[in-house]
C-alpha atoms as a PDB file:
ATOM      1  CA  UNK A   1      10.503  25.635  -8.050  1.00  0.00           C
ATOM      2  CA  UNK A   2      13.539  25.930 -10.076  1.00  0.00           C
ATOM      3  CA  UNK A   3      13.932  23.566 -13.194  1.00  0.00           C
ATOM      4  CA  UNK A   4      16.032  20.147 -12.526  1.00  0.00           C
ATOM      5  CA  UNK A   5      19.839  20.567 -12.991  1.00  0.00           C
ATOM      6  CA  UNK A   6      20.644  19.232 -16.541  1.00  0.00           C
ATOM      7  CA  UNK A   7      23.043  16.464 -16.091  1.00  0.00           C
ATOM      8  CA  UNK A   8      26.803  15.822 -18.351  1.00  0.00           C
ATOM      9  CA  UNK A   9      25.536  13.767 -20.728  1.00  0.00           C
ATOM     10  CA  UNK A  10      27.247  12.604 -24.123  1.00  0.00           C
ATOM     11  CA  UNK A  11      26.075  11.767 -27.207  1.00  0.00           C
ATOM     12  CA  UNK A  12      26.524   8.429 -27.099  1.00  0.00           C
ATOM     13  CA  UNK A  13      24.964   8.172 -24.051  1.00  0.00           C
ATOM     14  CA  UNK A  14      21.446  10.589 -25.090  1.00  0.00           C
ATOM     15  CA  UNK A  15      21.479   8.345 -28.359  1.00  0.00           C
ATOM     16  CA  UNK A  16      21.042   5.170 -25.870  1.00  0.00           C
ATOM     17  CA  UNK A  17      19.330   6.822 -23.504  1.00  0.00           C
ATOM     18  CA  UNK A  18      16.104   7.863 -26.432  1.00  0.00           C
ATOM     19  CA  UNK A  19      16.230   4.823 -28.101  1.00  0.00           C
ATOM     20  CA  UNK A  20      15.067   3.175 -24.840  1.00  0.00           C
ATOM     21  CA  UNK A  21      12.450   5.523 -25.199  1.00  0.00           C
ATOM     22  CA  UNK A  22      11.109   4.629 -28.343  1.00  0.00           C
ATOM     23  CA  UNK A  23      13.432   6.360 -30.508  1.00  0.00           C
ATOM     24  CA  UNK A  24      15.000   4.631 -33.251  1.00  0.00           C
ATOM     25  CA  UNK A  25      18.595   5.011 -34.959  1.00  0.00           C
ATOM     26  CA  UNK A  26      17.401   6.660 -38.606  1.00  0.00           C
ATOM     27  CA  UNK A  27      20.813   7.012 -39.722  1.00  0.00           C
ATOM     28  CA  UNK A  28      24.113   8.505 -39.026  1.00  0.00           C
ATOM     29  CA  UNK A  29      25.753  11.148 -41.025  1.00  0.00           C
ATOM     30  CA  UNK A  30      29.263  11.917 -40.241  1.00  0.00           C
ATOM     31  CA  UNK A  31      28.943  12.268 -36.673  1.00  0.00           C
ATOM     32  CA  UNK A  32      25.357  13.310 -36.286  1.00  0.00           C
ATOM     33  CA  UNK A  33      23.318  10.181 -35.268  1.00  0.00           C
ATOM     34  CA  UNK A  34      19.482  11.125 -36.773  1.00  0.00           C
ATOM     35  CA  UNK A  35      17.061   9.544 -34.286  1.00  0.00           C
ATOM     36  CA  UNK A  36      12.703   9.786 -35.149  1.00  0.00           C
ATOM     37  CA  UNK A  37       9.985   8.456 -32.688  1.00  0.00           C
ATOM     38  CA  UNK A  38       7.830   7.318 -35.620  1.00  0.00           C
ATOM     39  CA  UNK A  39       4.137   7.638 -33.082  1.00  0.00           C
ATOM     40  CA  UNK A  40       2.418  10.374 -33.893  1.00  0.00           C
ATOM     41  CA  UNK A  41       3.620  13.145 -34.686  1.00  0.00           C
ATOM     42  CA  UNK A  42       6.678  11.792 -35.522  1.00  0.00           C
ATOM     43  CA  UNK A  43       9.393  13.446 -33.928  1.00  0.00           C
ATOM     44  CA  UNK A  44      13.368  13.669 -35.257  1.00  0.00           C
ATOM     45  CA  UNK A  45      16.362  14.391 -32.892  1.00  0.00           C
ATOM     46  CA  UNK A  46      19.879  14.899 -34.108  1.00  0.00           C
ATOM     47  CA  UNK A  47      22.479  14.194 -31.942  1.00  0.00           C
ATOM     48  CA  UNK A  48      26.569  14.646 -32.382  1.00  0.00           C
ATOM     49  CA  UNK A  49      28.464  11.908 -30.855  1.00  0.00           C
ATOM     50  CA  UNK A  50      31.871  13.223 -30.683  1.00  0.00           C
ATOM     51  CA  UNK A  51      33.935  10.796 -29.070  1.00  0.00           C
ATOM     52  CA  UNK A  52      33.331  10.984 -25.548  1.00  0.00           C
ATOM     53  CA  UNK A  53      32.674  15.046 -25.324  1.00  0.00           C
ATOM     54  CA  UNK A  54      30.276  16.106 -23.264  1.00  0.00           C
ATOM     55  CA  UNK A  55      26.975  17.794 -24.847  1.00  0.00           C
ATOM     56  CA  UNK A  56      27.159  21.185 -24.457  1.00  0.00           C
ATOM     57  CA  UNK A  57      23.960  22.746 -22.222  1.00  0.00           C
ATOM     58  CA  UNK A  58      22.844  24.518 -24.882  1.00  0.00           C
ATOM     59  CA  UNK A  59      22.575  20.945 -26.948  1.00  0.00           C
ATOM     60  CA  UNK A  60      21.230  19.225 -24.821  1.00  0.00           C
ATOM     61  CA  UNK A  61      18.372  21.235 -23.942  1.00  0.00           C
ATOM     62  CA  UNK A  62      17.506  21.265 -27.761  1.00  0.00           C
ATOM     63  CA  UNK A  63      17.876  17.732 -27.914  1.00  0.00           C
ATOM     64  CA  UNK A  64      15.517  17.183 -24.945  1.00  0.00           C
ATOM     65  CA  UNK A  65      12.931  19.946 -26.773  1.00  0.00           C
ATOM     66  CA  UNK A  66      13.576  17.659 -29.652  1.00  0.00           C
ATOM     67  CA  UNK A  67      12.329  14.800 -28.231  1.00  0.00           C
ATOM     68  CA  UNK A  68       9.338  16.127 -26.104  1.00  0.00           C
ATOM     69  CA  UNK A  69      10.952  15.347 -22.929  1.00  0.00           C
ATOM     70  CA  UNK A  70      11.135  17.921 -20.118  1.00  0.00           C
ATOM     71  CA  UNK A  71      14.407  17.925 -18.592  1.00  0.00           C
ATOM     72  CA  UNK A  72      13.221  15.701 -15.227  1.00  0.00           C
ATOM     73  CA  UNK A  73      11.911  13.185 -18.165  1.00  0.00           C
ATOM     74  CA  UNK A  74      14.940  13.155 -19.645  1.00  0.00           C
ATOM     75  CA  UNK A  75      16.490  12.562 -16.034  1.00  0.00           C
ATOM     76  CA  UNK A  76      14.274   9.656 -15.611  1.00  0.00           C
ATOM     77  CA  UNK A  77      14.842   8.145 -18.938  1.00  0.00           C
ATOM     78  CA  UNK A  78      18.589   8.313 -18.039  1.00  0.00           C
ATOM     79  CA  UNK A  79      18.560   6.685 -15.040  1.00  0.00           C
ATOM     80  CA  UNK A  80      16.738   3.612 -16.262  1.00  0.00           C
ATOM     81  CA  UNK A  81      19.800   3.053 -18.727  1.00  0.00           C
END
């Protein structure tokens, strides 16, 4: 079975989307917001909220490898926000 479709997401909405998964805001440089999971192992995400833009695939996959989601996770995660 083929992998799950990955959705248009933007950064603002992956930065809310992981910190209702535990993640929490680290700080923001520029326009990168730096997220960690501090469990173990701790885990860091960055994640450029530009605006309204659209993630790219490309970022968004890393972002989801980031975070130790698989992309149906990541589904999940954004549907309950």
């Amino acid at each position: 079975m083929a992998g799950a479709r990955l959705p248009a997401v933007s950064g603002r909405r992956a930065v809310r989307a992981l910190t209702s998964a535990g993640f929490m805001v680290d700080r923001i440089v520029g326009s990168h917001h730096v997220l960690v999971y501090p469990g173990n192992p701790r885990r860091t995400v960055t994640i450029p909220v530009h605006g309204g833009r659209e993630l790219k695939p490309g970022t968004l996959r890393s972002i989801i490898r980031q975070a130790g989601f698989t992309v149906e996770e990541f589904i999940s995660v954004l549907r309950e926000t």
